[in-house]
C-alpha atoms as a PDB file:
ATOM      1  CA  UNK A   1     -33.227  47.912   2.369  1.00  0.00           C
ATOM      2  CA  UNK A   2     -29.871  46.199   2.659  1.00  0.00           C
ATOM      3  CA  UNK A   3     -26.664  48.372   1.486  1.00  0.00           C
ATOM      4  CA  UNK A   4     -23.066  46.488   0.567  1.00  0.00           C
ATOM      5  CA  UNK A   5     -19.929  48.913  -0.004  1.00  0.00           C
ATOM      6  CA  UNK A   6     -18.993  48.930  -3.888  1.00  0.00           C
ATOM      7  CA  UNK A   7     -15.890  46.431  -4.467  1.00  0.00           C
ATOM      8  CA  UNK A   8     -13.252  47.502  -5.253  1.00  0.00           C
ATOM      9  CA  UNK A   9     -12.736  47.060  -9.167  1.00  0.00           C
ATOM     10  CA  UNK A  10      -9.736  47.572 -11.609  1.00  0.00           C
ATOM     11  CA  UNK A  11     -10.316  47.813 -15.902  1.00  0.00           C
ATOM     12  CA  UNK A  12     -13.967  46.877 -14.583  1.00  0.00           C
ATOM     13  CA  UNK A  13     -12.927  43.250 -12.705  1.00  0.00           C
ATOM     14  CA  UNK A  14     -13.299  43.312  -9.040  1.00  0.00           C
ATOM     15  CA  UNK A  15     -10.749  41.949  -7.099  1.00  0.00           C
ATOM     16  CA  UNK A  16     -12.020  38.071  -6.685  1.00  0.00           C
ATOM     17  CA  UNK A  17     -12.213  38.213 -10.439  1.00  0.00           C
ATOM     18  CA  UNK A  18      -8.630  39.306 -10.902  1.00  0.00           C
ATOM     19  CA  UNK A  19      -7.421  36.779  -8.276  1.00  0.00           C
ATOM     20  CA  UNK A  20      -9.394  34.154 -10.264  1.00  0.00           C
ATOM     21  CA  UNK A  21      -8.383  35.343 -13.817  1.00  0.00           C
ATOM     22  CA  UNK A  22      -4.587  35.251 -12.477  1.00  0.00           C
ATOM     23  CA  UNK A  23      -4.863  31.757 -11.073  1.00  0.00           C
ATOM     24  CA  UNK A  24      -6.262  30.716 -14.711  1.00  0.00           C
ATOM     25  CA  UNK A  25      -3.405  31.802 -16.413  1.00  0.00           C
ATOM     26  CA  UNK A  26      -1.184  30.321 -13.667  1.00  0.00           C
ATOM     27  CA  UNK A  27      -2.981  26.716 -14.222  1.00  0.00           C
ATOM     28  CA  UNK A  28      -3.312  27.411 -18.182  1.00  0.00           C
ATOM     29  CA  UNK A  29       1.074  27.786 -18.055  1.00  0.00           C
ATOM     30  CA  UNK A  30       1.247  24.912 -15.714  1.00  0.00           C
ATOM     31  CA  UNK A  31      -0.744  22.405 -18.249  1.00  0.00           C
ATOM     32  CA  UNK A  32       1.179  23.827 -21.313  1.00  0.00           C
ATOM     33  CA  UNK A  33       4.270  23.097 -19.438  1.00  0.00           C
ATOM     34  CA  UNK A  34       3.506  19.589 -17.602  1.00  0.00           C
ATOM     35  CA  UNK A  35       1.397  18.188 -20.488  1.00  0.00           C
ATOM     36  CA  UNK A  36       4.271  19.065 -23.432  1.00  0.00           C
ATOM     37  CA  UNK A  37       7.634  19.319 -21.674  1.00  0.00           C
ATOM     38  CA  UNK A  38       7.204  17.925 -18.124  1.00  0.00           C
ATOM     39  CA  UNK A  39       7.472  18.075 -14.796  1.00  0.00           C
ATOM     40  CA  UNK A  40      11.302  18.877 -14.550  1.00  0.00           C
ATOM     41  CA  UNK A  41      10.585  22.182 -16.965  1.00  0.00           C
ATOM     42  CA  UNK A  42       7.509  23.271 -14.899  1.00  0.00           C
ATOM     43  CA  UNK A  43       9.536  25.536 -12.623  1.00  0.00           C
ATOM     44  CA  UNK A  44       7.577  28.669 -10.706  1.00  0.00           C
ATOM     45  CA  UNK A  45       9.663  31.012 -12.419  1.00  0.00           C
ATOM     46  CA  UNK A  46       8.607  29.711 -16.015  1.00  0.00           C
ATOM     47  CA  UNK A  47       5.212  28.969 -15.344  1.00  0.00           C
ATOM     48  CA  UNK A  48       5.257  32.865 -14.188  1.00  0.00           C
ATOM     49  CA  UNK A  49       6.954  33.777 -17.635  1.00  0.00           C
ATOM     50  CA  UNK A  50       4.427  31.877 -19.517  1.00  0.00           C
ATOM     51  CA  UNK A  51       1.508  32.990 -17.689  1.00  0.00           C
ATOM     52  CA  UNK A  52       2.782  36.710 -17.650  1.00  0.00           C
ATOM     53  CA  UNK A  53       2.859  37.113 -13.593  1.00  0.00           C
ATOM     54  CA  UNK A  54       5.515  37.112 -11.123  1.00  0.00           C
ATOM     55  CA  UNK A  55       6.494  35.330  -8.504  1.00  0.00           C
ATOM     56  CA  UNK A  56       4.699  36.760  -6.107  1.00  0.00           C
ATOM     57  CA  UNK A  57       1.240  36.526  -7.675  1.00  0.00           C
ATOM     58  CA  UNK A  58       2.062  32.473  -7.618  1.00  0.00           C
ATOM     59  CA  UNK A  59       2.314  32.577  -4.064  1.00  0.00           C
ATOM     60  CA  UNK A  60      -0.693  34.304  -3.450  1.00  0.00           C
ATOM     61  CA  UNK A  61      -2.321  31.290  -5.038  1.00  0.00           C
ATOM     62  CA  UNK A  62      -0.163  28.355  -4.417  1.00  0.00           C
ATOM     63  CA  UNK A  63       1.968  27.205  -1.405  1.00  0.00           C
ATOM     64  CA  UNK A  64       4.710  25.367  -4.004  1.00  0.00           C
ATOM     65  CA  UNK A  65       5.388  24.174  -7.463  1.00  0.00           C
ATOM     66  CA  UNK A  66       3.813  21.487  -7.042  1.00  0.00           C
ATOM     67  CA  UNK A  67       0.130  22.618  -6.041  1.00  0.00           C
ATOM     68  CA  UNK A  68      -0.081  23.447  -9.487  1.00  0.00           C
ATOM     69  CA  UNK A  69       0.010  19.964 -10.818  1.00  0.00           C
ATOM     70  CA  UNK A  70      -1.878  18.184  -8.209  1.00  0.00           C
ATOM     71  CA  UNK A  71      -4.732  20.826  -8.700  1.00  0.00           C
ATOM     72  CA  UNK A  72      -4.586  20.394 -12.573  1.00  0.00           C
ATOM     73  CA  UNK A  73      -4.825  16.498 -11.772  1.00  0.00           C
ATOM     74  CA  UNK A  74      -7.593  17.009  -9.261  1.00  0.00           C
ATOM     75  CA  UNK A  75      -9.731  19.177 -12.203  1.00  0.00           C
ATOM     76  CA  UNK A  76      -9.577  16.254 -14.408  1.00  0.00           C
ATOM     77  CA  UNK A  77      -9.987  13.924 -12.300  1.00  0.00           C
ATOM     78  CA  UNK A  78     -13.505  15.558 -11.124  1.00  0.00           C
ATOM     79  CA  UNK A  79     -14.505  16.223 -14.516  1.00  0.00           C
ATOM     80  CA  UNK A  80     -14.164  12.277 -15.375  1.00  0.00           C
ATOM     81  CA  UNK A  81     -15.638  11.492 -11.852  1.00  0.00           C
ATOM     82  CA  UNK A  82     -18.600  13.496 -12.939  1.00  0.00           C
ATOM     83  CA  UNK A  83     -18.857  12.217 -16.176  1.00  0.00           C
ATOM     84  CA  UNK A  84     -18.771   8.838 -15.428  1.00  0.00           C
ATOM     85  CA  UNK A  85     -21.716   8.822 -12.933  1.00  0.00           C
ATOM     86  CA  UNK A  86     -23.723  10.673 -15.037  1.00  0.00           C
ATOM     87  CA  UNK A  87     -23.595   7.994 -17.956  1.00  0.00           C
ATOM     88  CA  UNK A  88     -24.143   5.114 -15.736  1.00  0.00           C
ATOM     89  CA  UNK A  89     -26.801   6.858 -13.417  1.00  0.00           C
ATOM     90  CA  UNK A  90     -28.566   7.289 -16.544  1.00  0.00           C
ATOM     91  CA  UNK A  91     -28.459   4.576 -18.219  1.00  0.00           C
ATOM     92  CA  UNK A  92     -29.572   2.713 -15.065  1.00  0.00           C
ATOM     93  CA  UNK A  93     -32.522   5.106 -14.433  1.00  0.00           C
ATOM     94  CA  UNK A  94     -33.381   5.087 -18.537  1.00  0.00           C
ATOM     95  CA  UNK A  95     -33.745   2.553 -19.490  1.00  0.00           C
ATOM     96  CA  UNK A  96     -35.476  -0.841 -17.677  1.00  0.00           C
ATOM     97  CA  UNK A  97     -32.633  -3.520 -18.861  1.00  0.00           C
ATOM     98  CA  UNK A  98     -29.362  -2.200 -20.219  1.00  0.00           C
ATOM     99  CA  UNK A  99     -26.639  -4.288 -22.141  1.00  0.00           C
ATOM    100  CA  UNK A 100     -23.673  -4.083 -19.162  1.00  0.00           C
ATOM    101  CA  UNK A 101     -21.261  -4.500 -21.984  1.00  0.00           C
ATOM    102  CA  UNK A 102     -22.510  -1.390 -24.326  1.00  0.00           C
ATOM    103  CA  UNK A 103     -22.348   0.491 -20.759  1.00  0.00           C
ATOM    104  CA  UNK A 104     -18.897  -0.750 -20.420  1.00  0.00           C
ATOM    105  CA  UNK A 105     -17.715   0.700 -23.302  1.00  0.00           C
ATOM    106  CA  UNK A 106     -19.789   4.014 -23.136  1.00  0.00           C
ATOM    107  CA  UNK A 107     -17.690   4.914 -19.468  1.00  0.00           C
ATOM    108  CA  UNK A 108     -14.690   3.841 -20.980  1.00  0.00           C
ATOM    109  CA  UNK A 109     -14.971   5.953 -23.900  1.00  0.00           C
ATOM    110  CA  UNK A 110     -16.309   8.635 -21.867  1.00  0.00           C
ATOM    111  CA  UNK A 111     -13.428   8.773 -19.197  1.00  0.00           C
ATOM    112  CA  UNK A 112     -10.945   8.369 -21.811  1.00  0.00           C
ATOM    113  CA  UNK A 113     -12.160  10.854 -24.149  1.00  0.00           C
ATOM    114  CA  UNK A 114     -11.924  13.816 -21.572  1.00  0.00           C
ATOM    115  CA  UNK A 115      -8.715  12.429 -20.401  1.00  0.00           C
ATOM    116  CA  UNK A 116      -7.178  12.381 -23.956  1.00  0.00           C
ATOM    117  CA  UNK A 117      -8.959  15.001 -26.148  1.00  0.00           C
ATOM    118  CA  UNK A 118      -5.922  17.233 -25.356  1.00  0.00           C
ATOM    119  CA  UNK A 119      -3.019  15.585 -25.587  1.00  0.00           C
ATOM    120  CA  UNK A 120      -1.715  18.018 -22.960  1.00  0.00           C
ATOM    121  CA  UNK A 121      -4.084  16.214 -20.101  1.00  0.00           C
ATOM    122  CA  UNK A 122      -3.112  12.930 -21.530  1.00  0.00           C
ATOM    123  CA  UNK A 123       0.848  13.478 -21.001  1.00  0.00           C
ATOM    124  CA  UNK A 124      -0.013  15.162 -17.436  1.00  0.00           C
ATOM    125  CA  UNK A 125      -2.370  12.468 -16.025  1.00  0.00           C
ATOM    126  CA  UNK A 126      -0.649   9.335 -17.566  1.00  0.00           C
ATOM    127  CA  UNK A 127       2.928  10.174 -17.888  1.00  0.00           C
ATOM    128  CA  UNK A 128       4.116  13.544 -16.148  1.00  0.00           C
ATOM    129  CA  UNK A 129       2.382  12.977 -12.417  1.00  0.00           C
ATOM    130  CA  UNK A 130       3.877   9.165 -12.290  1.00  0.00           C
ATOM    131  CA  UNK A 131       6.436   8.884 -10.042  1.00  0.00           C
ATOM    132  CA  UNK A 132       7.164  12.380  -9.560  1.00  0.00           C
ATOM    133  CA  UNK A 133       8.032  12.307  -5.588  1.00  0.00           C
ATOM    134  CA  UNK A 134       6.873  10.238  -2.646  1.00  0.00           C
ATOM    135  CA  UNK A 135       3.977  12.948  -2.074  1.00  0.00           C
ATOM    136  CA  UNK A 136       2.650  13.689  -5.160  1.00  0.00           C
ATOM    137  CA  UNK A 137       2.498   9.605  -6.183  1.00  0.00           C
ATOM    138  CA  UNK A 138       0.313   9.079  -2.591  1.00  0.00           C
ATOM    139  CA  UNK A 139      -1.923  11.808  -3.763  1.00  0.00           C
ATOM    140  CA  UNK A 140      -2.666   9.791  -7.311  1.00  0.00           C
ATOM    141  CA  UNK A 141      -2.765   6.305  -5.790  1.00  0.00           C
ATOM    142  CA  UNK A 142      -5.188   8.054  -3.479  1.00  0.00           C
ATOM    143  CA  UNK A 143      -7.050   9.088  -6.620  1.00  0.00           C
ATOM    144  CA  UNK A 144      -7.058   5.689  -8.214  1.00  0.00           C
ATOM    145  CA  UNK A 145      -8.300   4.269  -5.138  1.00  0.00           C
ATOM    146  CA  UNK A 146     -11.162   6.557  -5.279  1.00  0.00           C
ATOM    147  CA  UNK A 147     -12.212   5.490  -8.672  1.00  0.00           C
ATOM    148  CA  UNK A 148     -11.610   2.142  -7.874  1.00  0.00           C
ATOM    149  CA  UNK A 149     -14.295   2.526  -5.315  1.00  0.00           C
ATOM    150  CA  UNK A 150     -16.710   4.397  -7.023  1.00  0.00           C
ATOM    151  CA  UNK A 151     -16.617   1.932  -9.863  1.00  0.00           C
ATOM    152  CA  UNK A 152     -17.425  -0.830  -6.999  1.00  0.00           C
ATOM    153  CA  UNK A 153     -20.307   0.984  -5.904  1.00  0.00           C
ATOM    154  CA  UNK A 154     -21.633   1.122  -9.178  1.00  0.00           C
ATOM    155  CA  UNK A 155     -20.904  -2.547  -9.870  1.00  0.00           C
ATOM    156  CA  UNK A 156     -22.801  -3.298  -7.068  1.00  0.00           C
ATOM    157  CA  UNK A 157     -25.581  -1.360  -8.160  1.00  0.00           C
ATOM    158  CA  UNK A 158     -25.859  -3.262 -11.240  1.00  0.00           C
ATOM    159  CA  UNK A 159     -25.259  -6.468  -9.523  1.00  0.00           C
ATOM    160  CA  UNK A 160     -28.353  -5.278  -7.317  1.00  0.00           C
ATOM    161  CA  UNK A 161     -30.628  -5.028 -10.271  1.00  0.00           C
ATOM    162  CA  UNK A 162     -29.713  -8.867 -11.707  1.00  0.00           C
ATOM    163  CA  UNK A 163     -27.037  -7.522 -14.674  1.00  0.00           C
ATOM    164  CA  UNK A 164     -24.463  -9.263 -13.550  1.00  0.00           C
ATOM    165  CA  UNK A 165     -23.116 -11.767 -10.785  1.00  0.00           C
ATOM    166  CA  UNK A 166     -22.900 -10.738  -7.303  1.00  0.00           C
ATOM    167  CA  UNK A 167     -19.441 -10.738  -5.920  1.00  0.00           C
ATOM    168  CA  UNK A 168     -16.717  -8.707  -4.438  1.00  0.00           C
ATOM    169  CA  UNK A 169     -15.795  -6.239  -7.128  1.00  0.00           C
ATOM    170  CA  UNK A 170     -12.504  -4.985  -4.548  1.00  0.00           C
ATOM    171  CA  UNK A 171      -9.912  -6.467  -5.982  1.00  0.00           C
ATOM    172  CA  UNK A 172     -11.172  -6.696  -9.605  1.00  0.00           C
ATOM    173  CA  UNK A 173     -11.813  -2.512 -10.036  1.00  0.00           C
ATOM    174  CA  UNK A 174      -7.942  -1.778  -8.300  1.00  0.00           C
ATOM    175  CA  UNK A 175      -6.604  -4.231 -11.287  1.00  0.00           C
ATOM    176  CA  UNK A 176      -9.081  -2.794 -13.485  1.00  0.00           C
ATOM    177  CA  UNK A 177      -8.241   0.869 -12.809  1.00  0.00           C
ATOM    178  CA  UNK A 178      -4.478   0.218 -13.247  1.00  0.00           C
ATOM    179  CA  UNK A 179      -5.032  -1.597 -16.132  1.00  0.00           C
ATOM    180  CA  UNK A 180      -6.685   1.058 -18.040  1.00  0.00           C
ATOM    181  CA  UNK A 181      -4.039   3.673 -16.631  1.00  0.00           C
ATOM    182  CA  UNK A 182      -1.024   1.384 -17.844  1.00  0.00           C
ATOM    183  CA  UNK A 183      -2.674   0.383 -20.941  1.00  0.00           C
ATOM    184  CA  UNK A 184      -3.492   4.494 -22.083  1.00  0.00           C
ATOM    185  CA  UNK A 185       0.330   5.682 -20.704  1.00  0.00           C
ATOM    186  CA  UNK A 186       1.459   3.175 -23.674  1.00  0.00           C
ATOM    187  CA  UNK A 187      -0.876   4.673 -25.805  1.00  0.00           C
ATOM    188  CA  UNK A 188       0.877   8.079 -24.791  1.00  0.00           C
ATOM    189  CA  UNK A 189       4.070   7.097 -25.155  1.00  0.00           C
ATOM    190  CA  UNK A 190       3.459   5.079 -28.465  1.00  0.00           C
ATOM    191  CA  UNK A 191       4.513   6.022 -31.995  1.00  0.00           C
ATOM    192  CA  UNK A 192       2.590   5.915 -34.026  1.00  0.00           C
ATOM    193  CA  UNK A 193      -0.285   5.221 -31.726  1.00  0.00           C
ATOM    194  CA  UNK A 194      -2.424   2.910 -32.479  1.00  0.00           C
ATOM    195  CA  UNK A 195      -6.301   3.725 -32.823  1.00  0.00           C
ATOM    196  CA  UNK A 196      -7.770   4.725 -29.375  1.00  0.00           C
ATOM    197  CA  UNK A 197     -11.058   3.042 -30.063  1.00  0.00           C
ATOM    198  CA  UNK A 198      -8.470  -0.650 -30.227  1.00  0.00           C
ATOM    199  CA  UNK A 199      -7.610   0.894 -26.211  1.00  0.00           C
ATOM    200  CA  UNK A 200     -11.456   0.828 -25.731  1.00  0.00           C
ATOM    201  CA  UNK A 201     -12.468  -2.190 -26.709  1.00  0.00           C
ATOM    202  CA  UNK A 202      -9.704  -4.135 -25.076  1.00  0.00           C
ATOM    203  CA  UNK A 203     -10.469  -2.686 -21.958  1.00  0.00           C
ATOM    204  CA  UNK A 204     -14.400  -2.806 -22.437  1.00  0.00           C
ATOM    205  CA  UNK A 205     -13.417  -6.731 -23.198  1.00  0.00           C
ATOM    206  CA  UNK A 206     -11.118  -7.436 -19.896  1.00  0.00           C
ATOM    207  CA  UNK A 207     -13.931  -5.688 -17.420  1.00  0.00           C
ATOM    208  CA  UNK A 208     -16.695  -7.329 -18.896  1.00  0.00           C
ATOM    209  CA  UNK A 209     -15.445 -10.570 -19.558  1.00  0.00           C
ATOM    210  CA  UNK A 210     -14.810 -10.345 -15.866  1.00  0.00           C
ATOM    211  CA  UNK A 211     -17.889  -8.792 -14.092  1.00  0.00           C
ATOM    212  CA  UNK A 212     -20.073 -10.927 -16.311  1.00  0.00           C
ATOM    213  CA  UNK A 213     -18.786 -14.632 -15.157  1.00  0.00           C
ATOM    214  CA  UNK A 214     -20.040 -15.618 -11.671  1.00  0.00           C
ATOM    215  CA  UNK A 215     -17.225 -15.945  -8.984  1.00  0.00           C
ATOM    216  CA  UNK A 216     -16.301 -19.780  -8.583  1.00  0.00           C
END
């Protein structure tokens, strides 16, 4: 019979679970703060205020200020990622010919929809982490790059199954991804906005209209 000492627990949370419950509140501050005032008013010592800690409980979970906005970038930037396959993998595995433009439109929606639901994310991954510093811009062109090639993959995926043209998506899904980030930062910054399902459908239009036409 295997034995493991008791943990050590405090108002009945061990002490992983109050590390974890601390750097919740630390991230939850950090969003409120990025996503509504911005980057400049994100300081350690208010995010601390706002997420009732001090100081030193931020640096027992982040090196610097700015860990706390690349990781809050990173989150919804896997939660998209995830998303995103998960539509098109099924779609592709569901169904024996799918229309490439209704798909289009579905992973647009998709990706934009957990990107925008709260307008906090929205500010924080198309307006507060642009051009913050040298570092933090490499980490999100590093990002973008990333879904730039995933999107390629699964271009060439469809492209493998006869949906559309075979050709070298490269190029196309870097203009592509920039595209849809310039095009929803207006959205952002608009007002009033304009409907987001107009966003959509343009996009859904300039990708298809482009994957669908053979290279010349």
């Amino acid at each position: 019979m295997n034995w493991e000492p008791p943990q050590n627990r405090y108002g009945g949370k061990s002490a992983a679970e109050r590390r974890a419950l601390r750097r919740e509140k630390l991230l939850a501050a950090g969003l409120e703060l990025h996503g509504t005032e911005g980057y400049a008013a994100a300081s350690i010592e208010r995010i601390c205020e706002l997420a009732g800690l001090s100081t030193r409980q931020f640096y027992e979970e982040f090196d610097h200020r700015d860990q706390v906005l690349i990781d809050l970038y990173d989150e919804v930037n896997d939660r998209t990622t995830a998303a995103v396959t998960e539509v098109v993998t099924r779609a592709l595995e569901e169904q024996p010919r799918i229309d490439i433009r209704e798909l289009i439109r579905r992973t647009l929606e998709t990706y934009i929809k957990i990107t925008t639901d709260d307008p906090r994310w929205a500010q924080l991954v198309y307006a507060t982490i642009v051009g913050v510093n040298p570092q933090i811009e490499q980490h999100r062109q590093e990002h973008l790059n990333a879904i730039a090639t995933r999107l390629c993959e699964l271009a060439d995926d469809c492209a493998d199954r006869g949906y559309i043209p075979r050709q070298d998506f490269g190029l196309t899904m870097r203009a592509f991804t920039g595209a849809v980030h310039g095009l929803v930062h207006d959205w952002c910054q608009s007002d009033p906005r304009p409907p987001l399902e107009d966003v959509t459908e343009t996009l859904t239009h300039m990708l298809f209209s482009t994957v669908s036409t053979a290279p010349v």
